[in-house]
Protein backbone atom coordinates (compact mmCIF):
# COMPACT_ATOMS: atom_id res chain seq x y z
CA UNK A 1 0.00 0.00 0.00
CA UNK A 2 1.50 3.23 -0.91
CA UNK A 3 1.83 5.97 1.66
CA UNK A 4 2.21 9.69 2.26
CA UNK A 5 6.09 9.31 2.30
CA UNK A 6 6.22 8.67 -1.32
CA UNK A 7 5.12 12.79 -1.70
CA UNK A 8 7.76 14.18 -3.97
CA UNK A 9 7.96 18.09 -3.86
CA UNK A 10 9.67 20.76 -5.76
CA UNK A 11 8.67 21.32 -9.13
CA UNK A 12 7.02 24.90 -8.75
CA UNK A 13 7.64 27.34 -11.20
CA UNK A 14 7.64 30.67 -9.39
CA UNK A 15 8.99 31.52 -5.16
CA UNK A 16 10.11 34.73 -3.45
CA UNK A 17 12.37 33.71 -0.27
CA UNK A 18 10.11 34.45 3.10
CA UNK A 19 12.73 36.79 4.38
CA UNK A 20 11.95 38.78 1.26
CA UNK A 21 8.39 39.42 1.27
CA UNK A 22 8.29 39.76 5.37
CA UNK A 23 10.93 41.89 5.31
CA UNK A 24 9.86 46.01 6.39
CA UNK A 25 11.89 47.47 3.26
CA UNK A 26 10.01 45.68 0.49
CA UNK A 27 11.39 46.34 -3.36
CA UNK A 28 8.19 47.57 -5.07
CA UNK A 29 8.83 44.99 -7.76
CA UNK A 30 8.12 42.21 -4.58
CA UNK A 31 4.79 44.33 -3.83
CA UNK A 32 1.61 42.51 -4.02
CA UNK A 33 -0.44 44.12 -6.38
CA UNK A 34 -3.20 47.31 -5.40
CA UNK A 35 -5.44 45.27 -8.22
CA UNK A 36 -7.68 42.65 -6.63
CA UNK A 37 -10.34 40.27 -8.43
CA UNK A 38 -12.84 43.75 -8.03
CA UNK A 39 -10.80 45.49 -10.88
CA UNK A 40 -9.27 42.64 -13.09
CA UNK A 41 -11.67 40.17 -14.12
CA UNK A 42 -11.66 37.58 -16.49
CA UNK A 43 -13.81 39.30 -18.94
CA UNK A 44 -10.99 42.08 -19.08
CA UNK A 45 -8.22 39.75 -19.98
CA UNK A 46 -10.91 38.00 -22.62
CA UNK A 47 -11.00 41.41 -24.07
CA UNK A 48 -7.41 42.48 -23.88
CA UNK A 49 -6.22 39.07 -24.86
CA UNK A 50 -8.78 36.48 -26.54
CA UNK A 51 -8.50 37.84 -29.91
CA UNK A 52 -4.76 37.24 -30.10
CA UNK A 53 -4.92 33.80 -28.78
CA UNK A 54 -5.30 31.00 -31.20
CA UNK A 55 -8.55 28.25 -31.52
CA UNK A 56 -8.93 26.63 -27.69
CA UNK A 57 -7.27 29.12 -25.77
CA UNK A 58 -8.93 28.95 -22.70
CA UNK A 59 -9.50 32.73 -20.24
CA UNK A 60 -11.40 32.29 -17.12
CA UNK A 61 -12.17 33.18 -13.41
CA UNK A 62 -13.27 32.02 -9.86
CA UNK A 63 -16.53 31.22 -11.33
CA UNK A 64 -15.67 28.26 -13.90
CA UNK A 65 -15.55 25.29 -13.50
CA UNK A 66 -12.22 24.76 -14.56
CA UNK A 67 -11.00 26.80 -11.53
CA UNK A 68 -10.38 24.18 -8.88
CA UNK A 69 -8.30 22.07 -10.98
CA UNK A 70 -6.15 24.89 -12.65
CA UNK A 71 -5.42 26.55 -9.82
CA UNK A 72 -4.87 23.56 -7.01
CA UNK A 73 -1.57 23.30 -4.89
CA UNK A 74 0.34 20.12 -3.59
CA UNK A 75 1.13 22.67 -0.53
CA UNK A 76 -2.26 23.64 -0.13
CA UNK A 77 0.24 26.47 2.46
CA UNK A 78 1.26 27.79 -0.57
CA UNK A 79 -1.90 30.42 -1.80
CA UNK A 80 -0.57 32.60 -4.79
CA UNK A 81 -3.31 35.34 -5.50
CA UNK A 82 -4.70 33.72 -9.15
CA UNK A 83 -7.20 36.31 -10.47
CA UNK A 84 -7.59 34.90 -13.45
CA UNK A 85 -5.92 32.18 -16.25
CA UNK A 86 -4.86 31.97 -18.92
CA UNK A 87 -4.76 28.69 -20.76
CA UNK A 88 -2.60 28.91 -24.03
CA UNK A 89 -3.81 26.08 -27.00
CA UNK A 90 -0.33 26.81 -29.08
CA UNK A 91 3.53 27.82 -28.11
CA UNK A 92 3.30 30.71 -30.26
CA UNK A 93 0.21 32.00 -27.28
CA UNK A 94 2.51 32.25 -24.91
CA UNK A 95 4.45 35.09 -26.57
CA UNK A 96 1.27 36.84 -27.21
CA UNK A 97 0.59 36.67 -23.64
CA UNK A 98 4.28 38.27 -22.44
CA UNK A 99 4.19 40.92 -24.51
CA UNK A 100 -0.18 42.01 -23.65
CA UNK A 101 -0.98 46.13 -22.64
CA UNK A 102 -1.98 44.07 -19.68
CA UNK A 103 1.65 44.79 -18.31
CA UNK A 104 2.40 47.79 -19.51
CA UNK A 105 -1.52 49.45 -18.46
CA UNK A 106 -1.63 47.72 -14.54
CA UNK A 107 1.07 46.95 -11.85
CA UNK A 108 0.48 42.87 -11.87
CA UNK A 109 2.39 40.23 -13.61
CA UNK A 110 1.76 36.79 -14.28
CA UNK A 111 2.66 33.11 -12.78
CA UNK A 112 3.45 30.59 -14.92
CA UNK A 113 1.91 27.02 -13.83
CA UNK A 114 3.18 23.75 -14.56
CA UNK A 115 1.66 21.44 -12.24
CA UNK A 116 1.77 23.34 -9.33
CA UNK A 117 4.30 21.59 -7.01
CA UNK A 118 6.10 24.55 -5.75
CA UNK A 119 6.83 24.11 -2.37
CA UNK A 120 7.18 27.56 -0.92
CA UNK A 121 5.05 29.49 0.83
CA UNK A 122 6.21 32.73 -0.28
CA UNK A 123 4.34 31.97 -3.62
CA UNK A 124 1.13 33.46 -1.52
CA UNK A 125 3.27 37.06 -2.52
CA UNK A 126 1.79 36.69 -6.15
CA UNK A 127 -1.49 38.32 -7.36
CA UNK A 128 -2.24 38.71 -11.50
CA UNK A 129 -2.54 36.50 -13.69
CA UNK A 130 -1.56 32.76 -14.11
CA UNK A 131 -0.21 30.78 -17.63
CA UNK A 132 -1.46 27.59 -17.19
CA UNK A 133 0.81 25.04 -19.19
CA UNK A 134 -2.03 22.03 -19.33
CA UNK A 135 -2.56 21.87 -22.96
CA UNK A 136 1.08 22.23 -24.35
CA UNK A 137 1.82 18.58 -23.61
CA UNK A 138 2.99 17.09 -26.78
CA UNK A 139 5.38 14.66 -27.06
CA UNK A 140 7.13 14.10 -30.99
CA UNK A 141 9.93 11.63 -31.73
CA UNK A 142 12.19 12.67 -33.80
CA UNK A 143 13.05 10.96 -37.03
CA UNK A 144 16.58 10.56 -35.61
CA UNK A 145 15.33 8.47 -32.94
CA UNK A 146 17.84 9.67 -30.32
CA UNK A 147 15.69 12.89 -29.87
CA UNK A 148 12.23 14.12 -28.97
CA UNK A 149 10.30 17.50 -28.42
CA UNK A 150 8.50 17.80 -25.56
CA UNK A 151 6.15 20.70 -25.15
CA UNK A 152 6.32 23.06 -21.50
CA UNK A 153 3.43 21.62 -20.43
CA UNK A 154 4.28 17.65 -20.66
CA UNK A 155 4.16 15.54 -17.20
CA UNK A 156 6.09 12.52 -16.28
CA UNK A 157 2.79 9.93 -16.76
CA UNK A 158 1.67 10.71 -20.42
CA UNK A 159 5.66 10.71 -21.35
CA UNK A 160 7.19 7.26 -19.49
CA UNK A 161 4.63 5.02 -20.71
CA UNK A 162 4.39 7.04 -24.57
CA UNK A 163 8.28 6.56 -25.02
CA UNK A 164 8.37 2.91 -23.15
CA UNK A 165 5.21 2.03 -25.64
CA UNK A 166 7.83 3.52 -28.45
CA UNK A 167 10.99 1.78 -27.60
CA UNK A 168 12.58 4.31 -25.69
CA UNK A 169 13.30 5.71 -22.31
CA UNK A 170 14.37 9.52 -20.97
CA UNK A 171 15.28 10.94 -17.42
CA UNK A 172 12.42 12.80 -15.62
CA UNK A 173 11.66 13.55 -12.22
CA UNK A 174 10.74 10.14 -9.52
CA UNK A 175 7.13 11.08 -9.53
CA UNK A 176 4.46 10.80 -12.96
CA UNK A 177 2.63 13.78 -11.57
CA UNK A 178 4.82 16.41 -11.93
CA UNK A 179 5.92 17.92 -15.12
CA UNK A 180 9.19 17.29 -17.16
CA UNK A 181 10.09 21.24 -17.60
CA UNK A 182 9.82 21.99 -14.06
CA UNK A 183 12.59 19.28 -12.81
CA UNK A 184 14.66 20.12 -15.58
CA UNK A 185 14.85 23.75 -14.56
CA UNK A 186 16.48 23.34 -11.72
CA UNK A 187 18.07 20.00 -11.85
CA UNK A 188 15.81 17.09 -12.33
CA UNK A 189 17.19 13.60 -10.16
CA UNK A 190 15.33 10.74 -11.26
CA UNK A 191 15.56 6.66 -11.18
CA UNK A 192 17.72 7.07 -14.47
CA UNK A 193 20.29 9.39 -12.90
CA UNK A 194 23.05 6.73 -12.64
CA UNK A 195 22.66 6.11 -16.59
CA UNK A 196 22.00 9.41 -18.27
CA UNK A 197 22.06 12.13 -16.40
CA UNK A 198 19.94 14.98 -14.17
CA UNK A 199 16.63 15.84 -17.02
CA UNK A 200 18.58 19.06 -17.68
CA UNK A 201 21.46 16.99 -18.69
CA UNK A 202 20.01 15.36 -21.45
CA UNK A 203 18.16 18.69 -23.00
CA UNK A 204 19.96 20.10 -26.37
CA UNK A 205 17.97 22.24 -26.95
CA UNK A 206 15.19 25.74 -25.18
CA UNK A 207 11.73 27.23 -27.06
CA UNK A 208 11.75 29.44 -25.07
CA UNK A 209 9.83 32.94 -24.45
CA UNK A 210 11.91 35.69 -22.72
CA UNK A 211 10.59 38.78 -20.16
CA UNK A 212 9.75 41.09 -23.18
CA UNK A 213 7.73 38.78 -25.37
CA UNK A 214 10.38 37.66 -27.40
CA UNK A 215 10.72 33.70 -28.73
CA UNK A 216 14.32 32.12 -29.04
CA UNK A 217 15.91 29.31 -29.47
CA UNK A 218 18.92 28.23 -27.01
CA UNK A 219 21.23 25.89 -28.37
CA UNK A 220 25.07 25.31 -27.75
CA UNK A 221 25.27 27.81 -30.73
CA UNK A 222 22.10 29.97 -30.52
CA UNK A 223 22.30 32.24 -26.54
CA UNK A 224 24.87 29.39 -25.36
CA UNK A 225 25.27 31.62 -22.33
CA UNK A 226 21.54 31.14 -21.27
CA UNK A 227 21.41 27.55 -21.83
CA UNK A 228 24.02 27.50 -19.14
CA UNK A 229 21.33 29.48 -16.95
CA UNK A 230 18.81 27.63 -17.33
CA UNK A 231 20.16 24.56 -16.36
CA UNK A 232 19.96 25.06 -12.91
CA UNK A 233 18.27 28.63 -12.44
CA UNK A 234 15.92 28.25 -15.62
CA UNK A 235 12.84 29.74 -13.16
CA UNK A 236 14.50 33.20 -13.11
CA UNK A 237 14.86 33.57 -17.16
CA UNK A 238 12.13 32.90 -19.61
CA UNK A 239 9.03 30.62 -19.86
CA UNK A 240 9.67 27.49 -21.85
CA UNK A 241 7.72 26.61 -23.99
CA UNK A 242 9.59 23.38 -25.40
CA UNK A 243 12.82 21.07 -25.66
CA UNK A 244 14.38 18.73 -28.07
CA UNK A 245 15.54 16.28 -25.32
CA UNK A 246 17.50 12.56 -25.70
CA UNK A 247 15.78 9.30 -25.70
CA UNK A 248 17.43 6.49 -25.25
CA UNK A 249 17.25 3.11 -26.25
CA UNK A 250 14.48 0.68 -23.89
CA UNK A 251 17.36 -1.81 -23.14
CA UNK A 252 15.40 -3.78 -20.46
CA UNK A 253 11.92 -5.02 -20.29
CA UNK A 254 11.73 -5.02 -16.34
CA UNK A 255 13.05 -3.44 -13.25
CA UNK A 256 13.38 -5.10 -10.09
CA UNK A 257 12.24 -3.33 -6.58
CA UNK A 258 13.04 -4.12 -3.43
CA UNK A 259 11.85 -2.70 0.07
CA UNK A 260 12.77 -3.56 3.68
CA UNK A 261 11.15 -2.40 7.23
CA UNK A 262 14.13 -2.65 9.26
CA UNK A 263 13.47 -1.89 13.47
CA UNK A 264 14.99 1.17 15.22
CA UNK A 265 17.45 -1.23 16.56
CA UNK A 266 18.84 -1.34 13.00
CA UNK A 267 19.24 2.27 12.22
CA UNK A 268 23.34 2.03 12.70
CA UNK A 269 23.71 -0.99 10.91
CA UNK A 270 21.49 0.40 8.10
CA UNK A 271 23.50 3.79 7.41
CA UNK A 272 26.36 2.13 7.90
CA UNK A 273 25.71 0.01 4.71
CA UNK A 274 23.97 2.66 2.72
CA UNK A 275 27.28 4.81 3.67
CA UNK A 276 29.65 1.73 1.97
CA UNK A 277 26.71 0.81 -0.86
CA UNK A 278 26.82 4.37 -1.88
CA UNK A 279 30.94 4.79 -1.91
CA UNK A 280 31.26 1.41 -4.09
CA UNK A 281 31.75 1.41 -7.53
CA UNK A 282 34.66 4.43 -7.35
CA UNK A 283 32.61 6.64 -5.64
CA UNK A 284 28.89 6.12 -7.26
CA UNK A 285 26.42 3.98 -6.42
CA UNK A 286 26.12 1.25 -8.91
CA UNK A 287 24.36 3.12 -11.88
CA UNK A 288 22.05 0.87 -13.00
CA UNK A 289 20.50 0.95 -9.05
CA UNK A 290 19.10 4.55 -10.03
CA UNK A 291 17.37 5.25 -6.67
CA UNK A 292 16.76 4.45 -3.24
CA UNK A 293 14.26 5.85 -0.78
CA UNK A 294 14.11 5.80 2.67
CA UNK A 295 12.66 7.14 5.69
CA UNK A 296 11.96 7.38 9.56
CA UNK A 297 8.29 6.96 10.01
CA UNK A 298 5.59 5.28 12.17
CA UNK A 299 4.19 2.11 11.22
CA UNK A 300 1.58 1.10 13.49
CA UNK A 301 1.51 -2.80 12.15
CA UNK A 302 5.04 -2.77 13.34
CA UNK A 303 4.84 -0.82 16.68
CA UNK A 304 2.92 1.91 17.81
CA UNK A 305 5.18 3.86 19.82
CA UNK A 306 8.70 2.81 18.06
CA UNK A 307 9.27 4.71 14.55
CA UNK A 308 10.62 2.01 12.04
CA UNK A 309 13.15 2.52 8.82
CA UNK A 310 11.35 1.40 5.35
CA UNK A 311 13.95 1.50 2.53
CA UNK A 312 13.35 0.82 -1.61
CA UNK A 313 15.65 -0.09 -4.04
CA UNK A 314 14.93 0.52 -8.08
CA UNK A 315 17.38 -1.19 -10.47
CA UNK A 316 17.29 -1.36 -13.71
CA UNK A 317 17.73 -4.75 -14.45
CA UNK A 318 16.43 -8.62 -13.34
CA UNK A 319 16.14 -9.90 -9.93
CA UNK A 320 19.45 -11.88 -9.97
CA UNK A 321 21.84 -8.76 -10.78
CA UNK A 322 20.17 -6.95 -7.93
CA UNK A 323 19.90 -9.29 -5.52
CA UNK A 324 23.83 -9.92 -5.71
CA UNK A 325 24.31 -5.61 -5.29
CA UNK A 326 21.45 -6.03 -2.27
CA UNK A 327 22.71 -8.88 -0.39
CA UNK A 328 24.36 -6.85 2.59
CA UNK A 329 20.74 -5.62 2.73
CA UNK A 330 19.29 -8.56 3.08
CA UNK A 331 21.45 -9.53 6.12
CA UNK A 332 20.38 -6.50 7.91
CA UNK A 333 17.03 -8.32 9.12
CA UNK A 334 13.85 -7.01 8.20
CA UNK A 335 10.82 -7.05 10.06
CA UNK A 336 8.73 -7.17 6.28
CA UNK A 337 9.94 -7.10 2.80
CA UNK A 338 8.12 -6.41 -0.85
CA UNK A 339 10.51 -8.26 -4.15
CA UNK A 340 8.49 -7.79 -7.15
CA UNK A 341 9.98 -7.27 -11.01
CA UNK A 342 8.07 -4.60 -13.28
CA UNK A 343 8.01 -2.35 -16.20
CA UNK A 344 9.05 1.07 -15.70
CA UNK A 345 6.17 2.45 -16.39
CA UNK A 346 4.73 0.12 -13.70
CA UNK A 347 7.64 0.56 -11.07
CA UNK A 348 7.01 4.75 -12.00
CA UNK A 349 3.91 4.49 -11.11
CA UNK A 350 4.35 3.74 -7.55
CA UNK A 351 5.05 7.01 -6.86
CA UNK A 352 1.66 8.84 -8.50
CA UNK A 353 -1.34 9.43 -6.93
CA UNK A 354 0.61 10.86 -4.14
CA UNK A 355 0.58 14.52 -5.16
CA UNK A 356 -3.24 15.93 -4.24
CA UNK A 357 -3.15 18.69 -2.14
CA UNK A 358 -2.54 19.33 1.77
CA UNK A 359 -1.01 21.89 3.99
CA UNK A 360 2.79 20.50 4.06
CA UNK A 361 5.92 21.98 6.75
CA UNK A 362 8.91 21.01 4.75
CA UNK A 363 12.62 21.62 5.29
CA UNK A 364 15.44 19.71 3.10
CA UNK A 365 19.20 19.57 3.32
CA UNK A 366 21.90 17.91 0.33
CA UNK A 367 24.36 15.97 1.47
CA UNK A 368 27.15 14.07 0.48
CA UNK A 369 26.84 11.40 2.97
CA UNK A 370 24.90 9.76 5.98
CA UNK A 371 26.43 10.67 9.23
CA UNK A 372 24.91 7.87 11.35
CA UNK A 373 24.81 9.74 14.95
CA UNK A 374 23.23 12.55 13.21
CA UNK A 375 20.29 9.81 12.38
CA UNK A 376 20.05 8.59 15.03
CA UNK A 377 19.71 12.19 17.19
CA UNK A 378 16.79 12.21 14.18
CA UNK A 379 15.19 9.76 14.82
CA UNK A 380 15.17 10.47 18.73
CA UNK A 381 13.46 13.89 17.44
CA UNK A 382 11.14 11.79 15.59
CA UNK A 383 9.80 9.94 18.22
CA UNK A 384 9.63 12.56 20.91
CA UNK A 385 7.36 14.86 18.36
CA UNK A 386 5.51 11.87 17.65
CA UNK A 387 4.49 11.80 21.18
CA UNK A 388 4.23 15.22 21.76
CA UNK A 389 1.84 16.22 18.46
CA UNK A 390 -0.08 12.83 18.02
CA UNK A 391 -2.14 15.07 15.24
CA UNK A 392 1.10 14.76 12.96
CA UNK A 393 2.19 11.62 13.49
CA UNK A 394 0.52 10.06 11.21
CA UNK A 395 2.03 12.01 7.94
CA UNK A 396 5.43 12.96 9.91
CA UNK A 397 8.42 11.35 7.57
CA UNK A 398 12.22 11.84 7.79
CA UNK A 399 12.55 11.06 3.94
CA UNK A 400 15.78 10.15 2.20
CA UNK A 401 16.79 9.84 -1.47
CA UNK A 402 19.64 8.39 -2.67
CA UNK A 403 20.52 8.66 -6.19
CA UNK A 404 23.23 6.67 -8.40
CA UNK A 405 25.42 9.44 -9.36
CA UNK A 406 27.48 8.22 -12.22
CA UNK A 407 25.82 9.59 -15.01
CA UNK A 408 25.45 13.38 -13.47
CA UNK A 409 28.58 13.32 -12.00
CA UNK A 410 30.48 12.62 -15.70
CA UNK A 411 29.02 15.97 -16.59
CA UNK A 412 31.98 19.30 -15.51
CA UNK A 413 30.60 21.55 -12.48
CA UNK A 414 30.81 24.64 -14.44
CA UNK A 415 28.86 23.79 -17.25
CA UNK A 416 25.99 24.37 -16.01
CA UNK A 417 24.47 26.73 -13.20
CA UNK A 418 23.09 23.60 -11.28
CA UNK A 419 25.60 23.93 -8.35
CA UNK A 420 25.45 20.03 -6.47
CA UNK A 421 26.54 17.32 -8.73
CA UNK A 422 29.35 16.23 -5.69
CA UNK A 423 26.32 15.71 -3.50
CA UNK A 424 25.00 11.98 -3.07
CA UNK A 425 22.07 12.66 -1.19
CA UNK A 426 18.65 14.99 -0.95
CA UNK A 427 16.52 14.34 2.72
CA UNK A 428 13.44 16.42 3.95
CA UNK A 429 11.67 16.38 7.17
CA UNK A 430 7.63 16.80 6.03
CA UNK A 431 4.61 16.62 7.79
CA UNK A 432 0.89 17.45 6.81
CA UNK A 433 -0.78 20.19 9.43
CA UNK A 434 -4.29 19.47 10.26
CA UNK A 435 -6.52 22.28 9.55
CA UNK A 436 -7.45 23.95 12.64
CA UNK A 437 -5.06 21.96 14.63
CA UNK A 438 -2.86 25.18 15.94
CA UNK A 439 0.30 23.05 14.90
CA UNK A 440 1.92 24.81 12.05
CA UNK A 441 4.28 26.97 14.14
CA UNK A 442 5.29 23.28 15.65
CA UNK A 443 5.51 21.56 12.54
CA UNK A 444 7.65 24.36 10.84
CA UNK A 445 9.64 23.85 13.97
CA UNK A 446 10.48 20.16 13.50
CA UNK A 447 11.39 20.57 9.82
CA UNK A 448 13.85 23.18 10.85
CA UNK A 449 15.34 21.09 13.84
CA UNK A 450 15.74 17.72 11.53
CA UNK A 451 17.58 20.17 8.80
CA UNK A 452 19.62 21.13 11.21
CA UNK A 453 20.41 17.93 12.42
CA UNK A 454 21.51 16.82 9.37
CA UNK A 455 23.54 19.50 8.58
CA UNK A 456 25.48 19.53 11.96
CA UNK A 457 26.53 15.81 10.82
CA UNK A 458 28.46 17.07 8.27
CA UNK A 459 31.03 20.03 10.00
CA UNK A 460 32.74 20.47 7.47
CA UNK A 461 30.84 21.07 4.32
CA UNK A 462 28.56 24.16 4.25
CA UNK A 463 24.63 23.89 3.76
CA UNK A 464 23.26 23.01 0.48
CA UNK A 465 19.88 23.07 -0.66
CA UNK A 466 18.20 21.29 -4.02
CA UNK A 467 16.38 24.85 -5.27
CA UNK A 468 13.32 22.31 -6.68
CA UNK A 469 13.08 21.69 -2.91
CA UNK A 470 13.26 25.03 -1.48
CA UNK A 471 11.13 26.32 0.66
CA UNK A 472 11.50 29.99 0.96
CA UNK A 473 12.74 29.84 4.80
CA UNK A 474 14.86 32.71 5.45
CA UNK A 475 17.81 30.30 6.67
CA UNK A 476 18.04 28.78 2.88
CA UNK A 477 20.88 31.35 1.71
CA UNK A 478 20.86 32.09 -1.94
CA UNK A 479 24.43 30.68 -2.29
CA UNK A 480 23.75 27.42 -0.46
CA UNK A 481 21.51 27.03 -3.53
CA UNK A 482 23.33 28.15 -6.53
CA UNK A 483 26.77 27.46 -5.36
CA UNK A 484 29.63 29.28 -3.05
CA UNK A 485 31.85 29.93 -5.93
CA UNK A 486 31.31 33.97 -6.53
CA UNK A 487 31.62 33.51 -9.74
CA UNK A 488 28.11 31.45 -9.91
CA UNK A 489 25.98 34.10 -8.49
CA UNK A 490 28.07 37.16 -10.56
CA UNK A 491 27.76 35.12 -13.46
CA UNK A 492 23.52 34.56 -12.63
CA UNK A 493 23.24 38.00 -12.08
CA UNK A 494 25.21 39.64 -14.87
CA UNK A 495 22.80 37.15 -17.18
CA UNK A 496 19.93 38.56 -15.44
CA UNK A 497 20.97 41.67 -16.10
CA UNK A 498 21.24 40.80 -20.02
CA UNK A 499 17.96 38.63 -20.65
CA UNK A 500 15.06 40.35 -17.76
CA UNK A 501 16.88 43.83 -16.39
CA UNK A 502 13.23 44.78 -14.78
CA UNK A 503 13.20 41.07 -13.32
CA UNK A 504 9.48 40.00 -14.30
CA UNK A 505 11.06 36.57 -13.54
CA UNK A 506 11.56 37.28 -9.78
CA UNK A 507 9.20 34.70 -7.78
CA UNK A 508 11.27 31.33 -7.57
CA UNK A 509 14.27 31.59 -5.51
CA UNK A 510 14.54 35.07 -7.37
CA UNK A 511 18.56 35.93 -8.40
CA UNK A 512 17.56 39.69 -8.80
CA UNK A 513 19.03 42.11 -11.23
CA UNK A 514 21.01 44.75 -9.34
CA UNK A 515 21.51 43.03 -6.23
């Protein structure tokens, strides 16, 4: 039975850090708009816009039915100001739409909206209106048959099982319901990692729409500087609109999964062998075992007061090879296992269905290994806010991912502006708050503390921070997220400076022109 650990966050399009928007010297381009849903109505942007907008274009308000769906949250915490959408039928809309009077005639701007997985609550800063991606979800291979073009709209579960169908397989993010563009802009790990990449890695080639209206193309040999930029810090340049991205060969028919329920009395041995599993192979994790996910969470079949460990392992490959890579595993002692082979299509799935909406405290940390008293000082944490707030318990996870780093690691530092490729590991302490429960202030408190925990177990190594899970918490510098080099954040900024000087791209961990 799947469970609310599987959530997968971070693939929002648009965030302004917390210490931003609370802070008492606002920029006026952070401002929430004077205009409210009194003065800007869908009928205006009908007017302004609907004759521009080819066959199926889609402009509505509160009032349709459409509403709910086009405007939901996973954090339902996060509450961005929608007055109206926008739903563009072709790619050449969306320029139409960036370059509208709308901008020029009224002080609000618009959100772009993949499939609304942005984490932050600092999103609640936005009011205009929103570019709803839905029906820009193509998928075309190309007569090469190493390539296809994806449209900014396309999710992982129309494009694993079209491409498996078709031969061929691509990097996207763990979870079916969240889009392919959104990953890729600011990283993108997935269960094909080890093999081929981050998604940005793979990605030859931007349609993109820039700040003023304008439409591009962003190639090695067309704006090579921006491709660098948005491979990593795409959210702060220009609305995509599509990619040429690899496919590769379907070389397997199955994968094989594996998951264990190990007992608290296990925790040291566990680390301890995910430490040495994740250092073999010169320093990777065996590439074709592209993920494993684990966390610290109560399972009342196994105790009701005692927190338990349940790990899964995805390889690409039959049971035999990864049985052999899992055996130290397997002598660990599980309290319950799950061995099954699959498709991937059928192994992706296991994490869908897992993305509807709830109010979500979230904190995550990158590291570049487990330090095992760190976990264990975690999962004392765990337990004693267990007892103490029985009203989270039963969504309160200590979640790690651990991805096989061969294939993103091959790729230079510098070439891109995604800053982590030495880390091994993403974890996130998340919890749903109960409406009405009073325990937000305490769940944002336990995120924190678990972050912090895992941070302290690694001295030596500043904190880093996977920008598609970001937050907006005022602790998350902009550095830890784009890199410590200088050069990173000069290099951001003078680009900013170049491709959106009056920074209409300045909600999602905003690098801001000037600063």
């Amino acid at each position: 039975m799947l469970s609310f650990k599987f959530i997968l966050v971070a693939y929002g399009l648009l965030l302004v850090p917390q210490s931003v928007i609370s802070s008492p010297a606002v920029p006026r381009y952070f401002q929430r708009s004077l205009f409210s849903r009194g003065n800007i109505s869908a009928t205006t942007v009908e007017t302004e816009l609907g004759p521009q907008l080819s066959s199926g274009s889609l402009v509505f308000g509160p009032d349709s039915p459409q509403w709910s769906n086009a405007t939901s949250r996973f954090d339902t915490l996060v509450r961005p100001d929608v007055q109206v959408v926008v739903e563009p039928a072709s790619e050449a809309d969306v320029s139409k739409i960036a370059r509208s009077q709308l901008w020029t005639k009224a002080p609000f701007g618009f959100l772009v909206r993949n499939r609304g997985h942005g984490i932050t609550t600092s999103l609640s800063a936005f009011s205009g209106i929103q570019i709803n991606m839905n029906q820009l979800n193509g998928v075309s291979i190309l007569p090469d048959e190493g390539t296809a073009i994806l449209q900014g709209g396309t999710f992982a579960r129309d494009l694993v099982p079209t491409l498996w169908d078709a031969g061929y397989v691509t990097t996207t993010g763990a979870s079916p319901c969240v889009g392919i563009i959104g990953p890729a802009l600011g990283g993108g790990y997935g269960r094909y990692s080890g093999l081929y990449g981050l998604v940005l890695d793979d990605i030859l080639h931007y349609n993109v729409v820039l700040a003023n209206g304008t439409e591009i193309g962003v190639n090695e040999t067309s704006h090579p500087d921006l491709l660098w930029a948005l491979k990593g810090a795409g959210h702060n340049f220009a609305i995509v609109t599509s990619v040429v991205k690899k496919i590769y060969p379907k070389e397997i028919d199955t994968w094989h999964y594996h998951s264990y329920v190990w007992t608290q009395d296990k925790l040291e041995t566990a680390f301890e062998t995910l430490n040495g599993f994740h250092k073999s192979d010169n320093g990777t994790t065996p590439p074709k075992m592209g993920v494993n996910y684990g966390s610290i969470i109560m399972n009342t079949s196994v105790s009701t007061t005692e927190a338990v460990l349940e790990w899964s392992f995805y390889y690409a490959g039959p049971a035999g090879e990864a049985e052999e890579i899992l055996k130290p595993f397997n002598a660990i002692g599980a309290v319950a296992e799950d061995v099954f082979d699959a498709s991937y299509p059928e192994v992706s799935s296991l994490t869908d269905g897992n993305c509807a909406g709830a109010p979500i405290a979230l904190a995550s940390v990158l590291t570049v290994e487990y330090n095992i008293t760190a976990e264990r000082a975690l999962y004392e944490l765990y337990v004693a806010n267990v007892a103490r707030y029985p009203e989270l318990a039963a969504t309160a996870y200590a979640w790690h991912e651990g991805y096989a780093t061969a294939g993103y690691q091959a790729v230079p530092s510098d070439s891109t502006a995604f800053a982590h490729r030495e880390e091994n590991h993403i974890m996130f302490f998340a919890t749903v708050v109960p409406d009405g429960s009073g325990l937000l202030d305490a769940a944002m408190t336990w995120a924190k503390d678990s972050r912090d925990i895992w941070n302290g177990g690694q001295p030596d190594r500043l904190p880093a921070t996977y920008v598609n899970y970001a937050a907006g918490h005022d602790y998350e510098a902009l550095d830890s997220i784009y890199g410590y080099e200088s050069w990173r954040l000069e290099r951001l900024r003078g680009l900013k400076a170049e491709y959106d000087p009056h920074n209409r791209f300045r909600f999602y961990v905003p690098v801001i022109c000037g600063q």
